[in-house]
PDB file of N, CA and C in Angstrom:
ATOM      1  N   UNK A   1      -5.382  95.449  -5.305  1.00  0.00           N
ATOM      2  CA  UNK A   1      -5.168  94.403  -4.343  1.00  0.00           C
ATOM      3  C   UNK A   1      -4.919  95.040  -2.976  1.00  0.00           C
ATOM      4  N   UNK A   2      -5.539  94.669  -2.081  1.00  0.00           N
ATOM      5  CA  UNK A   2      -5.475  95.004  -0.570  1.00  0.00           C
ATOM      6  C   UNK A   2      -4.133  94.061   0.448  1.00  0.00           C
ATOM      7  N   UNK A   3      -3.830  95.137   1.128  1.00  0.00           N
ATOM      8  CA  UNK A   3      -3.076  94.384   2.300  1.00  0.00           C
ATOM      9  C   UNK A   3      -3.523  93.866   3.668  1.00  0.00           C
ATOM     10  N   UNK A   4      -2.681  92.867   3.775  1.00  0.00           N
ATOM     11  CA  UNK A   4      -3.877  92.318   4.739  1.00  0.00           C
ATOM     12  C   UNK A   4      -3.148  92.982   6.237  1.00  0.00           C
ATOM     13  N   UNK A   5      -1.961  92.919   6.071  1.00  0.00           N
ATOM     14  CA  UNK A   5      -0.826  93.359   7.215  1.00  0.00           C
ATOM     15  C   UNK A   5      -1.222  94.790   7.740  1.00  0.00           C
ATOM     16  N   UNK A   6      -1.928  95.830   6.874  1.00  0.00           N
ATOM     17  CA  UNK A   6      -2.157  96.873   7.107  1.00  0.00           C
ATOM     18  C   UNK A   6      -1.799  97.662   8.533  1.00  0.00           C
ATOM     19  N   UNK A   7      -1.338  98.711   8.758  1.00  0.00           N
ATOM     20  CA  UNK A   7      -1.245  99.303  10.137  1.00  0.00           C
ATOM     21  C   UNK A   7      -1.489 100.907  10.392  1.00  0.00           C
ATOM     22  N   UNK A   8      -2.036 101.629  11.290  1.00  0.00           N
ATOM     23  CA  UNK A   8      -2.291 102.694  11.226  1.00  0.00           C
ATOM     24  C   UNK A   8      -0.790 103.535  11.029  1.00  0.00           C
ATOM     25  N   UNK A   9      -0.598 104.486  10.336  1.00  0.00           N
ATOM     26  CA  UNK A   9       0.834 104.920  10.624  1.00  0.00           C
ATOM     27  C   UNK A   9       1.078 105.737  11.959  1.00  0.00           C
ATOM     28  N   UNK A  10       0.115 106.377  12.752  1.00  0.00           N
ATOM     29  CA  UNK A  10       0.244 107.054  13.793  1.00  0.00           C
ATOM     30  C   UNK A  10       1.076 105.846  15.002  1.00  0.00           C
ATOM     31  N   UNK A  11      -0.131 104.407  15.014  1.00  0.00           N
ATOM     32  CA  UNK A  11       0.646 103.665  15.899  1.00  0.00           C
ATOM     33  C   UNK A  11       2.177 102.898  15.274  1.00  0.00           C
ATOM     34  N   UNK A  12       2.120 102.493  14.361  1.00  0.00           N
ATOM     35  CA  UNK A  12       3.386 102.263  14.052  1.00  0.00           C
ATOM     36  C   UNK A  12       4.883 103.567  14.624  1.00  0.00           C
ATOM     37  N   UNK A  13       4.713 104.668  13.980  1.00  0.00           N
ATOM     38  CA  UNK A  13       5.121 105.827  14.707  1.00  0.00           C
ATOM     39  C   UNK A  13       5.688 105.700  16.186  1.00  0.00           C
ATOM     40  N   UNK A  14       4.515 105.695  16.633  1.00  0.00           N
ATOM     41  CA  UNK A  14       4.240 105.594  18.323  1.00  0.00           C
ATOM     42  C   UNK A  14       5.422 104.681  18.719  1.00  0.00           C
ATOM     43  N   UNK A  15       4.888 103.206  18.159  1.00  0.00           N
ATOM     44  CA  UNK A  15       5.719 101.707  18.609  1.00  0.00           C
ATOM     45  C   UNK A  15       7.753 101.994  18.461  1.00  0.00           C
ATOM     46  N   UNK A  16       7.519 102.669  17.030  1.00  0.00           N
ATOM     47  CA  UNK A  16       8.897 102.576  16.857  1.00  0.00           C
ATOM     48  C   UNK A  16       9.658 103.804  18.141  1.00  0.00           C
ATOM     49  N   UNK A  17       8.855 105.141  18.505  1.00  0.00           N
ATOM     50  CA  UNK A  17       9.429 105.933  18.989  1.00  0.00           C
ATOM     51  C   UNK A  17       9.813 105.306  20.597  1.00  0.00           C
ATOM     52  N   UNK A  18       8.837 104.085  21.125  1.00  0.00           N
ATOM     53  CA  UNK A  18       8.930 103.420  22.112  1.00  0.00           C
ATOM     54  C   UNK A  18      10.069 103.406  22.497  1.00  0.00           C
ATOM     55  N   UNK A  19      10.337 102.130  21.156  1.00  0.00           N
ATOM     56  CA  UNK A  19      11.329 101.015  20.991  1.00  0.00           C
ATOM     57  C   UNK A  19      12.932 101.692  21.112  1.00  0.00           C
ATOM     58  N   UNK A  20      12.618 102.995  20.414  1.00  0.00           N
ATOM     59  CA  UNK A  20      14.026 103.868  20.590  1.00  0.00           C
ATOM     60  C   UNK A  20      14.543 105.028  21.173  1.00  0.00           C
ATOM     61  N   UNK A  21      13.155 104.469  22.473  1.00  0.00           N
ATOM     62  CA  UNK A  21      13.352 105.641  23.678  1.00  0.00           C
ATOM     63  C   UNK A  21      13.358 107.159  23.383  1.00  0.00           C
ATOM     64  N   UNK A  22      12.103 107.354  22.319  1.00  0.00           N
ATOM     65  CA  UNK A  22      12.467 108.687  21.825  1.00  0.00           C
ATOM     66  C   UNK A  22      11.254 109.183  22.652  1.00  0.00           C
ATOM     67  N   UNK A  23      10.139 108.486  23.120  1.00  0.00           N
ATOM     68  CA  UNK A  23       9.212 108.541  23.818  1.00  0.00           C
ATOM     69  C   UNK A  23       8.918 109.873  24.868  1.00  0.00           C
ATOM     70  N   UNK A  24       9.438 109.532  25.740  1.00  0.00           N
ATOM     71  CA  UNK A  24       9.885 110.473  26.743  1.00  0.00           C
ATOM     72  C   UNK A  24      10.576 111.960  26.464  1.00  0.00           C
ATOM     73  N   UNK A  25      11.076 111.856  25.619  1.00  0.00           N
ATOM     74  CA  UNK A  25      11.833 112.974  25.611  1.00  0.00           C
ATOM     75  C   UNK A  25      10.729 113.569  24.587  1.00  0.00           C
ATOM     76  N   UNK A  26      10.067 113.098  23.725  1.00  0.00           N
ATOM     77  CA  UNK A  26       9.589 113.791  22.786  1.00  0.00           C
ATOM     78  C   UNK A  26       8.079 114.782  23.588  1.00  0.00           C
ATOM     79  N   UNK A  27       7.393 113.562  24.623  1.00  0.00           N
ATOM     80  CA  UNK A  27       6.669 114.196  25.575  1.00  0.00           C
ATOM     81  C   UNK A  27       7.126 114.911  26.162  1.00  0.00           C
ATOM     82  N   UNK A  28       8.063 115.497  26.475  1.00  0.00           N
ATOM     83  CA  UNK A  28       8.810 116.683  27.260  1.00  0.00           C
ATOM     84  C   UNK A  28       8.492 117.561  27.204  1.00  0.00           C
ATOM     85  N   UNK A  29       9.667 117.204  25.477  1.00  0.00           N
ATOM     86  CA  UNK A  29       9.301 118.491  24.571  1.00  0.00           C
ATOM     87  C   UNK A  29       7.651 119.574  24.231  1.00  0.00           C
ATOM     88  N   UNK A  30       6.886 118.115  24.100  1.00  0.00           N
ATOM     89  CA  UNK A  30       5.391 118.592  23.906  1.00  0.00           C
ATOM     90  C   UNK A  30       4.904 119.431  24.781  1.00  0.00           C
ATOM     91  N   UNK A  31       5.625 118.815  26.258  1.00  0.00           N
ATOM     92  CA  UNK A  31       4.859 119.662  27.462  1.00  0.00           C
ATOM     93  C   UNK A  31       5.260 120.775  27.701  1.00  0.00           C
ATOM     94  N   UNK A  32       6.832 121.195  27.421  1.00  0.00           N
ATOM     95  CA  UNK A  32       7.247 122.371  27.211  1.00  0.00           C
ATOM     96  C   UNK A  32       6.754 123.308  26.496  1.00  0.00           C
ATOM     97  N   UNK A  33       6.701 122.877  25.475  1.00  0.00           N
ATOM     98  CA  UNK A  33       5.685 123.405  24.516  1.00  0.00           C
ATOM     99  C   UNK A  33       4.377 124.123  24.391  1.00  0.00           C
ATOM    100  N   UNK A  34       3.810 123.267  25.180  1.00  0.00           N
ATOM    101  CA  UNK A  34       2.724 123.558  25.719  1.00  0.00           C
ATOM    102  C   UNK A  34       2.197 124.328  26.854  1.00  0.00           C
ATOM    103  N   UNK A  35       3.431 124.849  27.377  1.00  0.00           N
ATOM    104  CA  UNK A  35       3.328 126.017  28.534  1.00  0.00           C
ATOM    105  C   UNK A  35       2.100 126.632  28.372  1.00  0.00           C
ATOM    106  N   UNK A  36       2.920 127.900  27.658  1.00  0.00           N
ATOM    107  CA  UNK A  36       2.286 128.802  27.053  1.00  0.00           C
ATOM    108  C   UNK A  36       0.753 128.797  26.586  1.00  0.00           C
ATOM    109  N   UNK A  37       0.892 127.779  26.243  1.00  0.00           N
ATOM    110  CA  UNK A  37      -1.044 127.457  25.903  1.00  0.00           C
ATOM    111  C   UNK A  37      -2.043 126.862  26.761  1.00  0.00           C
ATOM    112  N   UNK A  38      -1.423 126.128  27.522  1.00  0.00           N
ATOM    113  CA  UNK A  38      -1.958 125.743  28.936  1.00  0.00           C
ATOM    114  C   UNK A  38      -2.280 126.615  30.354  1.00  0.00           C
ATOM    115  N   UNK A  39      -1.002 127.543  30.232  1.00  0.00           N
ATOM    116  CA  UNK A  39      -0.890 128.724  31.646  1.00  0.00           C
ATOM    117  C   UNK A  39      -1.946 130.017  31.456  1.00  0.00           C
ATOM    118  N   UNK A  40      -1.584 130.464  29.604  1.00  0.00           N
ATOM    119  CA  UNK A  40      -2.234 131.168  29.457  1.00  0.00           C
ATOM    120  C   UNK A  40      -1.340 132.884  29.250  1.00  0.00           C
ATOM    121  N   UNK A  41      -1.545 133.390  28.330  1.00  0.00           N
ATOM    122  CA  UNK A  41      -0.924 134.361  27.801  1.00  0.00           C
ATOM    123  C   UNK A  41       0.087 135.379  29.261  1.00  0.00           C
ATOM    124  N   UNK A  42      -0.812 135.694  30.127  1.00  0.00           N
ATOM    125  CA  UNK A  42      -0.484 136.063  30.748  1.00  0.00           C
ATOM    126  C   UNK A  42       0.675 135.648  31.842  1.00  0.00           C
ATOM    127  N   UNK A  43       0.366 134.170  32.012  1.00  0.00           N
ATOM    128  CA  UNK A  43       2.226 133.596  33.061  1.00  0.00           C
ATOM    129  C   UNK A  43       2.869 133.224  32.177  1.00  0.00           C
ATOM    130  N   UNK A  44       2.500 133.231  30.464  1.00  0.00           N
ATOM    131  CA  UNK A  44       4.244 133.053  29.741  1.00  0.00           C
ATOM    132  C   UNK A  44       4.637 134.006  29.599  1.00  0.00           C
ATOM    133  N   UNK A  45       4.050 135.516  29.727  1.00  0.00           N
ATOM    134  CA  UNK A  45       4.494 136.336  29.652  1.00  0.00           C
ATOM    135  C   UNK A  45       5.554 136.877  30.583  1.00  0.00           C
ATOM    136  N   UNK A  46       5.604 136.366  32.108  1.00  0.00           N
ATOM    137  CA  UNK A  46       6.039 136.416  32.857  1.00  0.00           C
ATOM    138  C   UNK A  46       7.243 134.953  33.142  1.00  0.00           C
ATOM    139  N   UNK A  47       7.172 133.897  32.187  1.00  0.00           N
ATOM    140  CA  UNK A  47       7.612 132.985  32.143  1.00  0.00           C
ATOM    141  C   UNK A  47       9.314 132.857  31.353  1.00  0.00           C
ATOM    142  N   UNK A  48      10.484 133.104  32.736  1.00  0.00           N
ATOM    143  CA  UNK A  48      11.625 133.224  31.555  1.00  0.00           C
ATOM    144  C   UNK A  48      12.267 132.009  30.862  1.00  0.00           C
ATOM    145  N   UNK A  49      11.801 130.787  31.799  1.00  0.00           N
ATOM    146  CA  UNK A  49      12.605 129.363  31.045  1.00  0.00           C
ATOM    147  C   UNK A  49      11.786 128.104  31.907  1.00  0.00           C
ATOM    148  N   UNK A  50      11.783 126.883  30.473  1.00  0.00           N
ATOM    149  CA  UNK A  50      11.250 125.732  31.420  1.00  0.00           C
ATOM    150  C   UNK A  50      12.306 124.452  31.081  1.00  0.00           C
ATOM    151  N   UNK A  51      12.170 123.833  31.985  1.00  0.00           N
ATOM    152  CA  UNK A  51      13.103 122.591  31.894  1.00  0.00           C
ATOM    153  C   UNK A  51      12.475 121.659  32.572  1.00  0.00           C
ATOM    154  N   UNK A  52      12.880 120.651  32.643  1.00  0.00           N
ATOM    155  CA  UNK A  52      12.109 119.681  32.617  1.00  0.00           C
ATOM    156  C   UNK A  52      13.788 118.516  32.902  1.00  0.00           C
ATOM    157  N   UNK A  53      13.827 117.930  34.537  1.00  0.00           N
ATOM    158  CA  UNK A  53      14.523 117.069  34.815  1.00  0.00           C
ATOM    159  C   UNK A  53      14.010 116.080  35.866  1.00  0.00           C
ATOM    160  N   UNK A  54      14.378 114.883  35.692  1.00  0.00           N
ATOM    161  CA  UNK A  54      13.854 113.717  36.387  1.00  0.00           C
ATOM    162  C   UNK A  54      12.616 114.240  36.544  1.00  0.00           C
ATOM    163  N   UNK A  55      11.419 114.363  35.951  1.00  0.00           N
ATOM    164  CA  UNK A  55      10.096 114.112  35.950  1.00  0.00           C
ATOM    165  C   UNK A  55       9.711 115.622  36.752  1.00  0.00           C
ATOM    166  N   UNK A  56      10.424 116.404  37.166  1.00  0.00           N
ATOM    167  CA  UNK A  56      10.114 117.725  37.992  1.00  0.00           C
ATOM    168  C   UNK A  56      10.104 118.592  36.937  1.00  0.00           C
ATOM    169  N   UNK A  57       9.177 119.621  36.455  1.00  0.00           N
ATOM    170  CA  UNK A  57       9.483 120.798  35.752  1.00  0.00           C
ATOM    171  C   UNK A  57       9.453 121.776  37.031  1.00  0.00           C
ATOM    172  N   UNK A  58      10.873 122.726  36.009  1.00  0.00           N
ATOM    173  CA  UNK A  58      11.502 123.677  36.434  1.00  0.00           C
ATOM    174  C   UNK A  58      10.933 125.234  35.937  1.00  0.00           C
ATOM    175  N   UNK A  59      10.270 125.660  36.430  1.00  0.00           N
ATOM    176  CA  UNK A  59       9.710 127.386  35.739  1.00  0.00           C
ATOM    177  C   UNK A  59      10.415 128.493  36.496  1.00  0.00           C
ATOM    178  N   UNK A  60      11.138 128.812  36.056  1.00  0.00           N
ATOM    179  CA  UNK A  60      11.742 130.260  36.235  1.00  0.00           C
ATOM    180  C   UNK A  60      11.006 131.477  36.061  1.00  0.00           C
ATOM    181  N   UNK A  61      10.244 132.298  37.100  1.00  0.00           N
ATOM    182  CA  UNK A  61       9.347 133.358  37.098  1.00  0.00           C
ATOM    183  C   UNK A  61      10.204 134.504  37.096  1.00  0.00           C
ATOM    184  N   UNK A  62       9.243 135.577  36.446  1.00  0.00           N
ATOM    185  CA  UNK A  62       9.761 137.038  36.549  1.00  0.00           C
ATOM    186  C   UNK A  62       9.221 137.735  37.958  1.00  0.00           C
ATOM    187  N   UNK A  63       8.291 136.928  38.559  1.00  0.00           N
ATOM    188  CA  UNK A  63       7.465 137.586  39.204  1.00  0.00           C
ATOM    189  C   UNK A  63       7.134 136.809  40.609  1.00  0.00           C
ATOM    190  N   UNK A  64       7.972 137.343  41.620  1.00  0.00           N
ATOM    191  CA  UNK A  64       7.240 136.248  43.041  1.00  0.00           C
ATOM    192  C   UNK A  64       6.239 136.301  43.369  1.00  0.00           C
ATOM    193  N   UNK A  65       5.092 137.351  43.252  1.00  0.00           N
ATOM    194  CA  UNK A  65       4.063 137.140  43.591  1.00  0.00           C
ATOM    195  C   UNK A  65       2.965 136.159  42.978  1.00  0.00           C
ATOM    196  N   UNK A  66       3.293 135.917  41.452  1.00  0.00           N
ATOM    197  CA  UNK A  66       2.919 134.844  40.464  1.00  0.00           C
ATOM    198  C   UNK A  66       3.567 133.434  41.021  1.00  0.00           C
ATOM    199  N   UNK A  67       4.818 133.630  41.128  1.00  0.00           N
ATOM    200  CA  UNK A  67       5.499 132.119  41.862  1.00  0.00           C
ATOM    201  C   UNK A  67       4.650 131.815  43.247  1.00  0.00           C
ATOM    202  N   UNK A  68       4.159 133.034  43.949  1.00  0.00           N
ATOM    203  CA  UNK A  68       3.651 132.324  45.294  1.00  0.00           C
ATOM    204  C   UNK A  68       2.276 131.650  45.090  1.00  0.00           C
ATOM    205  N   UNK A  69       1.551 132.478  43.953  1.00  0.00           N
ATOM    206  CA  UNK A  69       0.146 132.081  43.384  1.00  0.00           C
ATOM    207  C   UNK A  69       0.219 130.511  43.437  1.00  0.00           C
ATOM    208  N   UNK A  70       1.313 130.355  42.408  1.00  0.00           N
ATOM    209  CA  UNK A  70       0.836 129.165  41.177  1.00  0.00           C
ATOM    210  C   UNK A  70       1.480 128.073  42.171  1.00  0.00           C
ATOM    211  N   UNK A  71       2.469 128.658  43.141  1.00  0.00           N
ATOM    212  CA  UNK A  71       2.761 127.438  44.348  1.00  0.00           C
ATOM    213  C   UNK A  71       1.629 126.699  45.041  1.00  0.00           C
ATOM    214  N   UNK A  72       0.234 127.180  45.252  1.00  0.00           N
ATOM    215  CA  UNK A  72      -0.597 126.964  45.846  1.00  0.00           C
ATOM    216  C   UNK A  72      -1.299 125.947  45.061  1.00  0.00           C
ATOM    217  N   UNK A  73      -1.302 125.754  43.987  1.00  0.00           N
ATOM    218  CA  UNK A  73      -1.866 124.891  42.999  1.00  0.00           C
ATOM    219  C   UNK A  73      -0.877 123.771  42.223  1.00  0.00           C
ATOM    220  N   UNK A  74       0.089 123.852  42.544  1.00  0.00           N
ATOM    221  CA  UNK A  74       1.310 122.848  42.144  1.00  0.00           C
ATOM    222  C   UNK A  74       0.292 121.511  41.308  1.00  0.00           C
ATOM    223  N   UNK A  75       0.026 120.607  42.355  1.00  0.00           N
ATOM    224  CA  UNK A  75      -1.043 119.265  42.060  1.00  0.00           C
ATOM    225  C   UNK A  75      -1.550 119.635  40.881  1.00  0.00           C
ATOM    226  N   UNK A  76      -2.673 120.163  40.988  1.00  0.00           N
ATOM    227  CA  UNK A  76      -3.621 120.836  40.105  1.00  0.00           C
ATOM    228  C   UNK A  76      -3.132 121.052  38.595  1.00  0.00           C
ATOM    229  N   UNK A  77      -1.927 121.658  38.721  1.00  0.00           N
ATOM    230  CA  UNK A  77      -1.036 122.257  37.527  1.00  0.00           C
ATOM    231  C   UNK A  77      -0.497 121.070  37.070  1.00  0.00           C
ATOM    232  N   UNK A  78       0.031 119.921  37.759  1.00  0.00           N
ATOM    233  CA  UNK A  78       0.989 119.222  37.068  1.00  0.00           C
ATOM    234  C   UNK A  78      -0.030 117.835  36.366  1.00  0.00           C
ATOM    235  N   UNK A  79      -1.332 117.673  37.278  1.00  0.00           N
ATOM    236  CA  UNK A  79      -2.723 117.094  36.433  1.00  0.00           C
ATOM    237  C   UNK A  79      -3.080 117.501  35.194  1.00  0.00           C
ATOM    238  N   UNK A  80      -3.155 118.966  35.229  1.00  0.00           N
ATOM    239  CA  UNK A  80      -3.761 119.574  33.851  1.00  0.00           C
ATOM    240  C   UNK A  80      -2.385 119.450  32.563  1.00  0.00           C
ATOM    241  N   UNK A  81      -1.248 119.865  32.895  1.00  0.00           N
ATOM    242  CA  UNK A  81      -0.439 119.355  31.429  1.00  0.00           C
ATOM    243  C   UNK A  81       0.145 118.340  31.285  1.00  0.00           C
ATOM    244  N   UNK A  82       0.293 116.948  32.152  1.00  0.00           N
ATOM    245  CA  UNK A  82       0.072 115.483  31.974  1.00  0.00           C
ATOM    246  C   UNK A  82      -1.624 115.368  31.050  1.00  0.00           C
ATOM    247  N   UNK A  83      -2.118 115.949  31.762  1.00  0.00           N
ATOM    248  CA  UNK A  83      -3.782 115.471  30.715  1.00  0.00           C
ATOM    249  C   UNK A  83      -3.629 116.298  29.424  1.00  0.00           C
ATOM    250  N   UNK A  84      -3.245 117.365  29.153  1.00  0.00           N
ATOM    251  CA  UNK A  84      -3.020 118.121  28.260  1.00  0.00           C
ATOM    252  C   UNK A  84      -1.862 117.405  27.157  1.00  0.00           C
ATOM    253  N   UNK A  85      -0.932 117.020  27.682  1.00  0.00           N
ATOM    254  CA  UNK A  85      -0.307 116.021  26.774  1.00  0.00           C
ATOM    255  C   UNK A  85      -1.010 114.874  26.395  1.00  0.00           C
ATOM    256  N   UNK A  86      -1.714 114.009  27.344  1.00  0.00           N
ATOM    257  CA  UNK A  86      -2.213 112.594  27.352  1.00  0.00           C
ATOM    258  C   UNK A  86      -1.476 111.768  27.747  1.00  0.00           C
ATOM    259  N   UNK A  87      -0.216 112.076  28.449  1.00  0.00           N
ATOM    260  CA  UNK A  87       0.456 110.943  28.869  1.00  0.00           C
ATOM    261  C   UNK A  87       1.080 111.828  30.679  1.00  0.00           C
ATOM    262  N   UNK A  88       1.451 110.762  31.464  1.00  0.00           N
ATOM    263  CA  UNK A  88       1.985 111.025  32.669  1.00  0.00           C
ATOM    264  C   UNK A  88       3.519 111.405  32.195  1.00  0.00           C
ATOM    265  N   UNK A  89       4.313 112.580  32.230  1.00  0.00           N
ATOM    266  CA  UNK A  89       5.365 113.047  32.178  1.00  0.00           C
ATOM    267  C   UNK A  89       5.962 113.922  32.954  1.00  0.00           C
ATOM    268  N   UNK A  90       5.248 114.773  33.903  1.00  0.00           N
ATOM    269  CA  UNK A  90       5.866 115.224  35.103  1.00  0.00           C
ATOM    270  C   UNK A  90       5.330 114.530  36.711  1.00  0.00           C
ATOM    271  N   UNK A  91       5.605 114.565  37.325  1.00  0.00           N
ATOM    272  CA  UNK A  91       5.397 114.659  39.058  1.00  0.00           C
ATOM    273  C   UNK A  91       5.173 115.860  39.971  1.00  0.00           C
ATOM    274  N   UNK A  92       6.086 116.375  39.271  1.00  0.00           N
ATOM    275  CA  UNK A  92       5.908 117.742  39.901  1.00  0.00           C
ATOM    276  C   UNK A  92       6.297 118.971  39.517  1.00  0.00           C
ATOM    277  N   UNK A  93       6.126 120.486  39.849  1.00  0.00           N
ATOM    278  CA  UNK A  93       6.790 121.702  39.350  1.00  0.00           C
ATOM    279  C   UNK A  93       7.726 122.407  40.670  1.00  0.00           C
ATOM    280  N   UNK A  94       8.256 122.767  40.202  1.00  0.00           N
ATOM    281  CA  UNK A  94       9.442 123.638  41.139  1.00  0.00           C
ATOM    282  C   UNK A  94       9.164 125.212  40.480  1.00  0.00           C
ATOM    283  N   UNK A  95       8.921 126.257  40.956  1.00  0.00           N
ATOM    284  CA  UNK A  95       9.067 127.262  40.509  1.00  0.00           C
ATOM    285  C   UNK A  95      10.435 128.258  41.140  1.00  0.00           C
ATOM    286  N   UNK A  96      11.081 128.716  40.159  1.00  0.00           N
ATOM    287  CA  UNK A  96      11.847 129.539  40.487  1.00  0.00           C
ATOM    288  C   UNK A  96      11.991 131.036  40.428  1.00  0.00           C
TER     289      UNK A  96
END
């Protein structure tokens, strides 16, 4: 016998994480996450911490000449791991 109510479990998932504001934070996490695979072996290597407050990520560099680089591309950077997640979760980067 079939159900008729049926629901994908991914969106159910999704709906409930909405509903209990786990949303946001869990995209954070993802984007944090996702440094490293997005920047590319070489600036996590140089990469000592990320954080992530009121919609600004925070990157702490080993290296100013890498911080002055990746300053030049800020926009650019904060397009590619919003799209890389699939959802809008930063505004902007601050490098430190």
């Amino acid at each position: 016998m079939r159900r008729q109510n049926a629901e994908i479990l991914s969106d159910v998932l999704n709906q409930m994480m909405r509903e209990e504001g786990l949303e946001t934070p869990y995209n954070e996490w993802r984007l944090i996450e996702a440094w490293p695979e997005v920047m590319g072996e070489g600036i996590a290597r140089y990469t000592r911490s990320t954080e992530i407050r009121n919609g600004t990520l925070y990157v702490r560099l080993a290296s100013s000449v890498l911080r002055h680089e990746l300053m030049t591309g800020r926009k650019a950077l904060v397009n590619r791991l919003n799209q890389h997640i699939g959802a809008h979760v930063i505004e902007n980067i601050v490098f430190l």
